[in-house]
Protein backbone atom coordinates (compact mmCIF):
# COMPACT_ATOMS: atom_id res chain seq x y z
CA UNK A 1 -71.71 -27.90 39.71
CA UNK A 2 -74.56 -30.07 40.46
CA UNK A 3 -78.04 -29.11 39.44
CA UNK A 4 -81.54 -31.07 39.69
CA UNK A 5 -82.71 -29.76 36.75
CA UNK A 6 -83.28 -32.19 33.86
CA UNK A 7 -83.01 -29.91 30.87
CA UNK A 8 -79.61 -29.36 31.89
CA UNK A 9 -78.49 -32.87 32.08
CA UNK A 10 -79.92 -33.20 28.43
CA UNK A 11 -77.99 -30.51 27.19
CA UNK A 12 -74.43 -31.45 28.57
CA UNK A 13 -73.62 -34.55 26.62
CA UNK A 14 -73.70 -38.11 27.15
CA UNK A 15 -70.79 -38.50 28.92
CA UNK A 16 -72.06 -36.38 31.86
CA UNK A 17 -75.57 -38.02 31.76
CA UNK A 18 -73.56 -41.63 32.37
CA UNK A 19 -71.44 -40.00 35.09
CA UNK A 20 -74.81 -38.48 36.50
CA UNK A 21 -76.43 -41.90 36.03
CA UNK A 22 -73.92 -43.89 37.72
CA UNK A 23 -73.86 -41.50 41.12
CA UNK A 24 -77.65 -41.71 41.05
CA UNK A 25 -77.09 -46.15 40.86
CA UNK A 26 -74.23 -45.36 43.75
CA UNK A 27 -76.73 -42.90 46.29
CA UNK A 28 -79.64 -46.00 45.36
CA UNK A 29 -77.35 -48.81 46.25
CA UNK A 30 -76.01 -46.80 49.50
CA UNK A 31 -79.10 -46.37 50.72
CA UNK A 32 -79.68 -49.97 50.38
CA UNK A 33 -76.83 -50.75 52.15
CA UNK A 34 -78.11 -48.72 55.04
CA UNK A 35 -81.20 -50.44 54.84
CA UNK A 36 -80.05 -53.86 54.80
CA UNK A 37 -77.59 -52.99 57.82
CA UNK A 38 -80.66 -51.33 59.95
CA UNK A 39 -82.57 -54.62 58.86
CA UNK A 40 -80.00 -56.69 60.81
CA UNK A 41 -79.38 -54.86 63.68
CA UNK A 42 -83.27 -55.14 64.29
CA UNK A 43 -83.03 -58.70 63.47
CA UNK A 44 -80.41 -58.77 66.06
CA UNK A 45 -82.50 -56.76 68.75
CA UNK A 46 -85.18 -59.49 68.21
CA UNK A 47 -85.59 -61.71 71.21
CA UNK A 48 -84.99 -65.13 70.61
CA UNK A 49 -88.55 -67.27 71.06
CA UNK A 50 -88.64 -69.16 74.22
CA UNK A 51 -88.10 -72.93 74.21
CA UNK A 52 -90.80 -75.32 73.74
CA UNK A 53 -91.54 -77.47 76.80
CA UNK A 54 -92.78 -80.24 76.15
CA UNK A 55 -95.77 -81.85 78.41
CA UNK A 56 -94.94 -85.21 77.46
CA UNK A 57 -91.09 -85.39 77.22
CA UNK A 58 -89.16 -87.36 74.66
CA UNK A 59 -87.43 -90.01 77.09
CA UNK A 60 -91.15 -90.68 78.46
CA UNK A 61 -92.42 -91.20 75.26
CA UNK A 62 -89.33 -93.64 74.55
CA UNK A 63 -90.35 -95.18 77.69
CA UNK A 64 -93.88 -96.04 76.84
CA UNK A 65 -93.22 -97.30 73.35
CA UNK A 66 -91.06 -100.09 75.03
CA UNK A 67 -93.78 -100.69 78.09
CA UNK A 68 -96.17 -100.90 74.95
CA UNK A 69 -94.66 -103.13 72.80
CA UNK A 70 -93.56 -105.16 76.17
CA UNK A 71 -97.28 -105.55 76.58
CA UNK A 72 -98.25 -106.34 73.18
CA UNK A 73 -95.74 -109.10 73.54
CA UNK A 74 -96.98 -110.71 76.33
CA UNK A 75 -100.44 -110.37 75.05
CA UNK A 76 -99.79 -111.94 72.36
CA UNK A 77 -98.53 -115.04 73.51
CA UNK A 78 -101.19 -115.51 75.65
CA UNK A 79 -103.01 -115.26 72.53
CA UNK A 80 -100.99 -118.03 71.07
CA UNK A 81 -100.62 -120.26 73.34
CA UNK A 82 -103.70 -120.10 74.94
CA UNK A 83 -106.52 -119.77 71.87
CA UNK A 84 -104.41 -120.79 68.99
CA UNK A 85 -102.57 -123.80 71.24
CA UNK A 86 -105.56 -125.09 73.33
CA UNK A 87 -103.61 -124.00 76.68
CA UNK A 88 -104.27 -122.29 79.40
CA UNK A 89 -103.12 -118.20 78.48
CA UNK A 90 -100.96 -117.97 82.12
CA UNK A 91 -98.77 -121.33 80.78
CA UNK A 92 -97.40 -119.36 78.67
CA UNK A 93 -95.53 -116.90 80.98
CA UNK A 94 -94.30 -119.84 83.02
CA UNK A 95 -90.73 -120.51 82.82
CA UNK A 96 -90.99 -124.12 82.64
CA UNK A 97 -92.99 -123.73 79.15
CA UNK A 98 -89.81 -122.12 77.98
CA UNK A 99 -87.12 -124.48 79.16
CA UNK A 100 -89.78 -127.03 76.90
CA UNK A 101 -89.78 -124.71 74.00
CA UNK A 102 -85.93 -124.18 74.15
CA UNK A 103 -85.00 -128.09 74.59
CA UNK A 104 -87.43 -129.11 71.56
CA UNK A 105 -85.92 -126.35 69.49
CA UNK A 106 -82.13 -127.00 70.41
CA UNK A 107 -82.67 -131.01 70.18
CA UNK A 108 -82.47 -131.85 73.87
CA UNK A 109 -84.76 -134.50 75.08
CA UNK A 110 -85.88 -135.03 78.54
């Protein structure tokens, strides 16, 4: 016979205070339990947040880098060939300026 009083529990030993002390540890840890397991099913009732989308997608932003450094190329030859090289800056997107580049480089001779 159960009782909540706590003069009684004094009075019956120690083995029945251990017995009584391990149900109370067994109602507390049940009661987690049932916590914990209403925790995740609200967890699981949550709605998932929407996807980000994006203004400026990833692919564009690929694409740009390569217009970019595309440009940054060309400007810098111009640069080169035209300030540093005493040329005119449009020589140096001529294809014939190349096939001269390539043939001193490789050792061909005109």
């Amino acid at each position: 016979m159960q009782t909540n009083n706590p003069t009684k529990e004094v009075n019956q030993g120690p083995a029945k205070r251990k017995e009584l002390k391990q149900q109370k540890k067994q109602q507390k840890s049940a009661e987690q339990k049932q916590e914990t397991s209403d925790q995740k099913k609200e967890k699981r009732t949550e709605k998932l947040p929407k996807a980000r989308r994006r203004i400026f997608p990833i692919w564009l932003r690929l694409v740009v880098v390569f217009v970019l450094c595309g440009l940054a190329l060309i400007c810098g030859l111009m640069f080169g060939y035209g300030v540093l090289g005493d040329g005119k800056p449009t020589e140096a997107l001529e294809v014939s300026t190349w096939e001269h580049i390539v043939n001193i480089v490789t050792g061909k001779q005109e």
